[in-house]
C-alpha atoms as a PDB file:
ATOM      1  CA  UNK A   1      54.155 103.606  93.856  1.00  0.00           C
ATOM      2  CA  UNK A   2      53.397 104.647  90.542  1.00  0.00           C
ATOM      3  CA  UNK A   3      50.211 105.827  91.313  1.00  0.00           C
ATOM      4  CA  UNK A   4      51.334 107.277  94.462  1.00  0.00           C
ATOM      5  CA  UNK A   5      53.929 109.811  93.006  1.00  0.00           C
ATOM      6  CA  UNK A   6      52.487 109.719  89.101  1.00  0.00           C
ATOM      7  CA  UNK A   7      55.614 109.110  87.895  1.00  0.00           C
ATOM      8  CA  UNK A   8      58.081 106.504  86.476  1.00  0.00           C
ATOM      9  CA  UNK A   9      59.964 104.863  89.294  1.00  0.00           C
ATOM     10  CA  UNK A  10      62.341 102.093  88.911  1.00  0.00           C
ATOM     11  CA  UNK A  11      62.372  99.613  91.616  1.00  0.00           C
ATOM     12  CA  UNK A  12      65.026  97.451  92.036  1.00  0.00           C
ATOM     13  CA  UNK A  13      65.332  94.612  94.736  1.00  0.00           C
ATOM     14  CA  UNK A  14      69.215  95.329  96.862  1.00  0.00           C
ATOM     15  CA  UNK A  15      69.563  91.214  97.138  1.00  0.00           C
ATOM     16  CA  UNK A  16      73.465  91.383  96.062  1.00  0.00           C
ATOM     17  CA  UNK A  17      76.618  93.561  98.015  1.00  0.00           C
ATOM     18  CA  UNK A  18      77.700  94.320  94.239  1.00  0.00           C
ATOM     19  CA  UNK A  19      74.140  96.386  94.140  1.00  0.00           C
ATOM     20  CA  UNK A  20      76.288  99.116  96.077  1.00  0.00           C
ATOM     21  CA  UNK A  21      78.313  99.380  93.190  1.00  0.00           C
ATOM     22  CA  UNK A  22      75.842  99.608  90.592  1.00  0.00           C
ATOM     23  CA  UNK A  23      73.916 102.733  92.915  1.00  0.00           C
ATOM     24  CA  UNK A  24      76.939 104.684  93.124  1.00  0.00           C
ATOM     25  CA  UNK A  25      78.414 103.504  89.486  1.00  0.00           C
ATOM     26  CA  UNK A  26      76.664 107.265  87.581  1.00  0.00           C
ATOM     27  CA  UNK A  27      78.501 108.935  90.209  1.00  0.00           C
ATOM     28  CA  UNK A  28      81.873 107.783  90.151  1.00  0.00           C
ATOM     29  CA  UNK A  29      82.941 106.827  86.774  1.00  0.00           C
ATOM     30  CA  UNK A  30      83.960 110.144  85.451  1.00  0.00           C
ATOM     31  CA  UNK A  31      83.331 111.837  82.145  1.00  0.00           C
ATOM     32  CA  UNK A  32      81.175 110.432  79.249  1.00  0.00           C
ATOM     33  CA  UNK A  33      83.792 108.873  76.364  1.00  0.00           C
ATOM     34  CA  UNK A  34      83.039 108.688  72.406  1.00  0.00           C
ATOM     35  CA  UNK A  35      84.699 106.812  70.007  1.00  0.00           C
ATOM     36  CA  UNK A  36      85.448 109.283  67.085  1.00  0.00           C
ATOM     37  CA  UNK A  37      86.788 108.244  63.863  1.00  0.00           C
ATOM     38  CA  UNK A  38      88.226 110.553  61.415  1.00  0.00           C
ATOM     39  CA  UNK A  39      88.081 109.935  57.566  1.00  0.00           C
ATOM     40  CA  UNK A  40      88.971 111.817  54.312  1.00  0.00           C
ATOM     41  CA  UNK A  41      86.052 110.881  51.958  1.00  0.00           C
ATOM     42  CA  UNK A  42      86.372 111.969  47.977  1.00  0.00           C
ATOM     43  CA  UNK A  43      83.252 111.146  46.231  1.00  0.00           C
ATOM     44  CA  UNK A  44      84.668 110.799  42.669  1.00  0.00           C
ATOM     45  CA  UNK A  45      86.618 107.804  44.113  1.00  0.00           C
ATOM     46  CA  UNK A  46      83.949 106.478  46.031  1.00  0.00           C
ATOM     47  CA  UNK A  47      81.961 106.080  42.143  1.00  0.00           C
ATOM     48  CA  UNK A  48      84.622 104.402  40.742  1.00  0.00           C
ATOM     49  CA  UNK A  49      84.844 102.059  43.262  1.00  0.00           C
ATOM     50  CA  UNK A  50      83.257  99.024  45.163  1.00  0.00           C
ATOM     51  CA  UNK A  51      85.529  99.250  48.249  1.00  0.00           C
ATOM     52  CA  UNK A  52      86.969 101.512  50.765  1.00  0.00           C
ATOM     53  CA  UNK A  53      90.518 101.087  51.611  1.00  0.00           C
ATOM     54  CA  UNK A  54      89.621 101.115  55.513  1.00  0.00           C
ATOM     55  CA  UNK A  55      92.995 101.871  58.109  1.00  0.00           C
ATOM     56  CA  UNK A  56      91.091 101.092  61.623  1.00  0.00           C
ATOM     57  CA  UNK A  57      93.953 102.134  63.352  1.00  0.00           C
ATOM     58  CA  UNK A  58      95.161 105.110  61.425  1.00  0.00           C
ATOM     59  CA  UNK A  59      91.774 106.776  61.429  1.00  0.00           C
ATOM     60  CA  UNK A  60      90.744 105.529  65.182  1.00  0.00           C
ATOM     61  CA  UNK A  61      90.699 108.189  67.734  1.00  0.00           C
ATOM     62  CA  UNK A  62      89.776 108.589  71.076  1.00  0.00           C
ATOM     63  CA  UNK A  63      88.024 111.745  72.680  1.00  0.00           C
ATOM     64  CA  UNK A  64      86.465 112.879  75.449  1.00  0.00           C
ATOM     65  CA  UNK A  65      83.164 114.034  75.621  1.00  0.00           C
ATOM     66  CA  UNK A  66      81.845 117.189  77.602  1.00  0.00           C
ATOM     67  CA  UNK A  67      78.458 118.141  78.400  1.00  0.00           C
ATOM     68  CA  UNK A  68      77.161 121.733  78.043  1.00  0.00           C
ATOM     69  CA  UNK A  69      77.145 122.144  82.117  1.00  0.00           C
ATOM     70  CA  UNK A  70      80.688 120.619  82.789  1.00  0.00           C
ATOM     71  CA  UNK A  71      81.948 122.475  79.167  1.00  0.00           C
ATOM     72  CA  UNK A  72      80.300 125.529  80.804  1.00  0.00           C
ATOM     73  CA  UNK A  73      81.864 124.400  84.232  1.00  0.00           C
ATOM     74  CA  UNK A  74      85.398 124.220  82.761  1.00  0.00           C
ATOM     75  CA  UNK A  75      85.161 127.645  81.336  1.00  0.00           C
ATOM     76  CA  UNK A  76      84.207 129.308  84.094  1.00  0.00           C
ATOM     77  CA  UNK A  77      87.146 127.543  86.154  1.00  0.00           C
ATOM     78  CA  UNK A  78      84.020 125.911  88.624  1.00  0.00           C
ATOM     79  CA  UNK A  79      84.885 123.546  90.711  1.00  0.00           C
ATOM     80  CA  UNK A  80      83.646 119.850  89.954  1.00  0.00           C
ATOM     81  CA  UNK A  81      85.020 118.027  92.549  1.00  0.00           C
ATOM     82  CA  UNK A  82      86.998 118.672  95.991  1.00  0.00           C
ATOM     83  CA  UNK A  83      89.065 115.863  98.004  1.00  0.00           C
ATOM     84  CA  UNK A  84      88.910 116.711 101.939  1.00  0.00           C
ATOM     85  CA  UNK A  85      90.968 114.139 102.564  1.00  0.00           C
ATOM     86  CA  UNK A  86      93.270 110.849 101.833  1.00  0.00           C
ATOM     87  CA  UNK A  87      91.951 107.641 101.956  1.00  0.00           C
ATOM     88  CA  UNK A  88      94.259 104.472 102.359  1.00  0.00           C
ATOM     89  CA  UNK A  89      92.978 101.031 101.704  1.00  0.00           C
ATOM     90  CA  UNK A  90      93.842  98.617 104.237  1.00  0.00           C
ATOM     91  CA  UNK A  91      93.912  94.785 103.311  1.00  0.00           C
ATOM     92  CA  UNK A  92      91.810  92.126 105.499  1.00  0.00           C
ATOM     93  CA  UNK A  93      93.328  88.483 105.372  1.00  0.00           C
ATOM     94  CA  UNK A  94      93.264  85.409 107.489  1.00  0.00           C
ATOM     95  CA  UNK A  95      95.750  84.120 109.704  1.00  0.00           C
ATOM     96  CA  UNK A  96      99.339  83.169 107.547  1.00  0.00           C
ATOM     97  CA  UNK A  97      97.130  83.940 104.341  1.00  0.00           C
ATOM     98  CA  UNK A  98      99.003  87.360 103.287  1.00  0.00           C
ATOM     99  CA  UNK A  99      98.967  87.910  99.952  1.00  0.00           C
ATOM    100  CA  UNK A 100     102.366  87.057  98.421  1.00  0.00           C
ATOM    101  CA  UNK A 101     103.553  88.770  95.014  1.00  0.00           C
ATOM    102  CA  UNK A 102     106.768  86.793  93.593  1.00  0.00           C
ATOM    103  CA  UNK A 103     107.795  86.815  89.634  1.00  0.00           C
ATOM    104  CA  UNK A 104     107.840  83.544  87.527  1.00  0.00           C
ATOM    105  CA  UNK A 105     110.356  81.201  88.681  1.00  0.00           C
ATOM    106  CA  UNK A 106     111.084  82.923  91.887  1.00  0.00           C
ATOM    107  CA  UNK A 107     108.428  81.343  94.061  1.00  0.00           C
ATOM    108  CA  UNK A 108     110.995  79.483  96.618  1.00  0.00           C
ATOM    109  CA  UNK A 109     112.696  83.470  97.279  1.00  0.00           C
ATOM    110  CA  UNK A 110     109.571  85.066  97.610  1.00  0.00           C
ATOM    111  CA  UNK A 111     109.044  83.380 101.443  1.00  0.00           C
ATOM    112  CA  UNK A 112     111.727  84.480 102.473  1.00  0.00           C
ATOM    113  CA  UNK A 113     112.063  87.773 101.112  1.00  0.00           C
ATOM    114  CA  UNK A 114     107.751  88.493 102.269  1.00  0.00           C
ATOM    115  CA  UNK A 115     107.396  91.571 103.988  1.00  0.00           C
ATOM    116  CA  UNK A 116     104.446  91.750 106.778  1.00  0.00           C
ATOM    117  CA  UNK A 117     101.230  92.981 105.811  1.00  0.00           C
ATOM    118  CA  UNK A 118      99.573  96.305 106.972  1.00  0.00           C
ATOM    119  CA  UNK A 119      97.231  94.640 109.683  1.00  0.00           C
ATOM    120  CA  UNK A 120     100.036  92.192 111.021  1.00  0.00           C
ATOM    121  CA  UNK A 121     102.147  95.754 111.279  1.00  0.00           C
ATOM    122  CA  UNK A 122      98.876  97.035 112.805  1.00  0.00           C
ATOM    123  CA  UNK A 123      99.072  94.183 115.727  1.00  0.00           C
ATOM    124  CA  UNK A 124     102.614  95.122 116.540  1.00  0.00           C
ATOM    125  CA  UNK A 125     101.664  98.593 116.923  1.00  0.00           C
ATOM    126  CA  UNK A 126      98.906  98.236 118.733  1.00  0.00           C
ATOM    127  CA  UNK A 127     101.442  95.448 120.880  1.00  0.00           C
ATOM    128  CA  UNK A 128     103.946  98.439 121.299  1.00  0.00           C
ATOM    129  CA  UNK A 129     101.886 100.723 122.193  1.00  0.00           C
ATOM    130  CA  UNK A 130      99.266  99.694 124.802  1.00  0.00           C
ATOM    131  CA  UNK A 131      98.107 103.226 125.928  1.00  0.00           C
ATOM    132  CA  UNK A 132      96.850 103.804 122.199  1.00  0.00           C
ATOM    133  CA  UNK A 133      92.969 102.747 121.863  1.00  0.00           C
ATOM    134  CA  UNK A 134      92.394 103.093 117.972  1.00  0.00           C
ATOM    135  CA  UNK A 135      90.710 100.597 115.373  1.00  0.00           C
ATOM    136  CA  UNK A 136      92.183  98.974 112.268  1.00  0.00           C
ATOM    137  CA  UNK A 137      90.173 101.677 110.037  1.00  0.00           C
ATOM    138  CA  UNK A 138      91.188 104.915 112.063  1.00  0.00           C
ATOM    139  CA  UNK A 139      95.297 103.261 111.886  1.00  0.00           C
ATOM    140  CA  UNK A 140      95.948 105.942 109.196  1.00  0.00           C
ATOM    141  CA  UNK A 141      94.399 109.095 110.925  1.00  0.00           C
ATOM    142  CA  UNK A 142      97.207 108.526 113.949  1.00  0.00           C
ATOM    143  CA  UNK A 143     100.245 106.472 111.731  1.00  0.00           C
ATOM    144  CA  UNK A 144     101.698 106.662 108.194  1.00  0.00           C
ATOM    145  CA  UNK A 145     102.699 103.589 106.775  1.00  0.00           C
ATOM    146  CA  UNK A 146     106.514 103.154 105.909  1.00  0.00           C
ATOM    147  CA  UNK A 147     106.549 101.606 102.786  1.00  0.00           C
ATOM    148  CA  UNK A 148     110.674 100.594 103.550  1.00  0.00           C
ATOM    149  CA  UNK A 149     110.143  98.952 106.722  1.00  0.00           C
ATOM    150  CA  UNK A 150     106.625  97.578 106.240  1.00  0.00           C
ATOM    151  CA  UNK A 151     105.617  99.162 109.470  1.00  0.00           C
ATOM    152  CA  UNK A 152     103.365 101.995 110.663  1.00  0.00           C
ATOM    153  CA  UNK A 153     104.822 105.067 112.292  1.00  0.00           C
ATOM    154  CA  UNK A 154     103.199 107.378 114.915  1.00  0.00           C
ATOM    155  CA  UNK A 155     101.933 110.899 113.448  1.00  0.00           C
ATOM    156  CA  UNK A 156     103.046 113.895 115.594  1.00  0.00           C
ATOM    157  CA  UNK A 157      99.411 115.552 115.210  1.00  0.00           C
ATOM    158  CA  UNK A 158      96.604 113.671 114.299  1.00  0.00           C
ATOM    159  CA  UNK A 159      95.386 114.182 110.876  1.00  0.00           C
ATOM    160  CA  UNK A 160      91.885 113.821 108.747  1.00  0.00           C
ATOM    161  CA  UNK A 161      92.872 110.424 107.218  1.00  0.00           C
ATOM    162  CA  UNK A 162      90.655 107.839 106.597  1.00  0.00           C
ATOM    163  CA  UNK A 163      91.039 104.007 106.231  1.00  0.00           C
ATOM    164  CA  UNK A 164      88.803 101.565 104.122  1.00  0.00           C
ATOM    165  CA  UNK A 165      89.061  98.116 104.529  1.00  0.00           C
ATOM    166  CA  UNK A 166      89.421  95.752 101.623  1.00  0.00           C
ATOM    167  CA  UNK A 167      86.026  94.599 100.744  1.00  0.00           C
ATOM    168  CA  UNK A 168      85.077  90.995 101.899  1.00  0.00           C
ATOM    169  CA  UNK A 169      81.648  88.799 101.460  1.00  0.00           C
ATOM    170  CA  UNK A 170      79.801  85.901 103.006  1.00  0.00           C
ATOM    171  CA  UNK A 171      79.721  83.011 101.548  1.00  0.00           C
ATOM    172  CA  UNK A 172      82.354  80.215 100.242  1.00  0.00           C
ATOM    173  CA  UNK A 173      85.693  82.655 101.986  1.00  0.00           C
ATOM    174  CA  UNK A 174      83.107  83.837 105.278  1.00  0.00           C
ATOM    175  CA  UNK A 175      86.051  83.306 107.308  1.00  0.00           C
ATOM    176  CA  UNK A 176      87.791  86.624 105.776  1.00  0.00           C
ATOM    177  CA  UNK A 177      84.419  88.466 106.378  1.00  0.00           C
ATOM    178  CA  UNK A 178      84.261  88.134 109.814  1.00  0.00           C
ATOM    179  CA  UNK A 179      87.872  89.064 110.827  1.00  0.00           C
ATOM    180  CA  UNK A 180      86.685  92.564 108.712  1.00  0.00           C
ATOM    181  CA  UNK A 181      83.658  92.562 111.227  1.00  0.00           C
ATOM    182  CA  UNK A 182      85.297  92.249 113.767  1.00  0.00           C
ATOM    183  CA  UNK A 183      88.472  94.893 112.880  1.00  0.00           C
ATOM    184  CA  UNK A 184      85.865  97.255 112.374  1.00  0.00           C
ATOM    185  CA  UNK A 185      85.004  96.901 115.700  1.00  0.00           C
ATOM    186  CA  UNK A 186      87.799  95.662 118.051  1.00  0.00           C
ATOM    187  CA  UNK A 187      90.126  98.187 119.330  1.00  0.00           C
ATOM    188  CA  UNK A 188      93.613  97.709 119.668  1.00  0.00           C
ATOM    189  CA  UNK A 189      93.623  94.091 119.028  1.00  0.00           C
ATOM    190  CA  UNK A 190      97.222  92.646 119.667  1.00  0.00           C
ATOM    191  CA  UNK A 191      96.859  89.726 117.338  1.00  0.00           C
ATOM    192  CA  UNK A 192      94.495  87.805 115.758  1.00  0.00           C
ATOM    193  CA  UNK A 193      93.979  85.583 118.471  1.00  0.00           C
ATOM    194  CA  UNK A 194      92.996  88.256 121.245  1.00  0.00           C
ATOM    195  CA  UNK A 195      90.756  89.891 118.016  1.00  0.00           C
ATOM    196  CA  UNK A 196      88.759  86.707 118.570  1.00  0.00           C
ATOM    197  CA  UNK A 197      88.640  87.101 122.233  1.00  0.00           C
ATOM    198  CA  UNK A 198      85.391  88.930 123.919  1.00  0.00           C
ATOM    199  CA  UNK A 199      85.699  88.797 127.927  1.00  0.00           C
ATOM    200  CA  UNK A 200      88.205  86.374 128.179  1.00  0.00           C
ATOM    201  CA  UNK A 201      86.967  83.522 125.727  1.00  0.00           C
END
């Protein structure tokens, strides 16, 4: 390859689903960051003496850093970025394996007090309404999700919303993997039992 294009080419071999992150890890992470300390230096002291009464803290600042295109960018009131639309993240879990937040010491109240997650509300939607033929990921483009009642609500007009599924990989939890497969592909599933049903078996 190097001889192909005459240039310097970094190959790298995609062996990991974290290599995703890495690819797209220049493009998302935002502005550059410097550490910038600021000290008041006399030099007669600094003969007289051996040390350096050093206050980390007091002289530590943090800045941000702007390169001439986005400084010039920022003057001219250029747009850097644009967001077309909202995107909701959607948990993936295994049957009666919600994930259950409870402070120390109240463990025994937190089963009782669990609200359902957004994909068990997504089965009794789908249950409620059998005319409606959507997938998990295209839930938030028809419903909004009621944060009060833990349940999804039907939009009036359908709008550009998009819904990413919580990121699950092969391996020791594959289990959690496949339901994602197969909510990324199922339509109106009713529960997780019919997810797992193709023609009847």
């Amino acid at each position: 390859m190097l001889l192909r294009y005459e240039t310097h080419i970094n190959v790298q071999v995609c062996n990991a689903n974290m290599i995703a992150r890495y690819m797209c890890k220049y493009m998302n992470k935002g502005g550059d960051l410097a550490n910038v300390s600021l000290t008041s230096f006399n030099a007669a002291e600094a003969e007289n003496s051996n040390t350096y009464n050093w206050d980390e803290v007091e002289h530590y600042k943090a800045m941000r850093m702007l390169t001439p295109p986005e400084g010039a960018a920022k003057i001219l009131s250029v747009p850097l970025w644009a967001k077309s639309c909202a995107v909701e993240t959607l948990p993936v879990h295994c049957p009666d394996q919600e994930i259950l937040y409870f402070d120390e010491g109240e463990a025994e109240n937190a089963f009782e007090n669990a609200r359902q997650s957004k994909l068990v509300a997504f089965f009794q939607l789908c249950a409620a309404n059998p005319s409606l033929k959507i997938r998990y990921a295209d839930v938030p483009s028809f419903c909004r999700w009621d944060p009060k009642r833990h349940v999804w609500v039907l939009k009036s007009v359908q709008t550009d919303a998009i819904g990413r599924l919580a990121m699950a990989t092969p391996g020791p939890n594959s289990e959690r993997f496949y339901v994602r497969q197969l909510l990324l592909n199922v339509t109106s599933p009713k529960s997780f039992e019919e997810l797992r049903t193709v023609d009847g078996l």
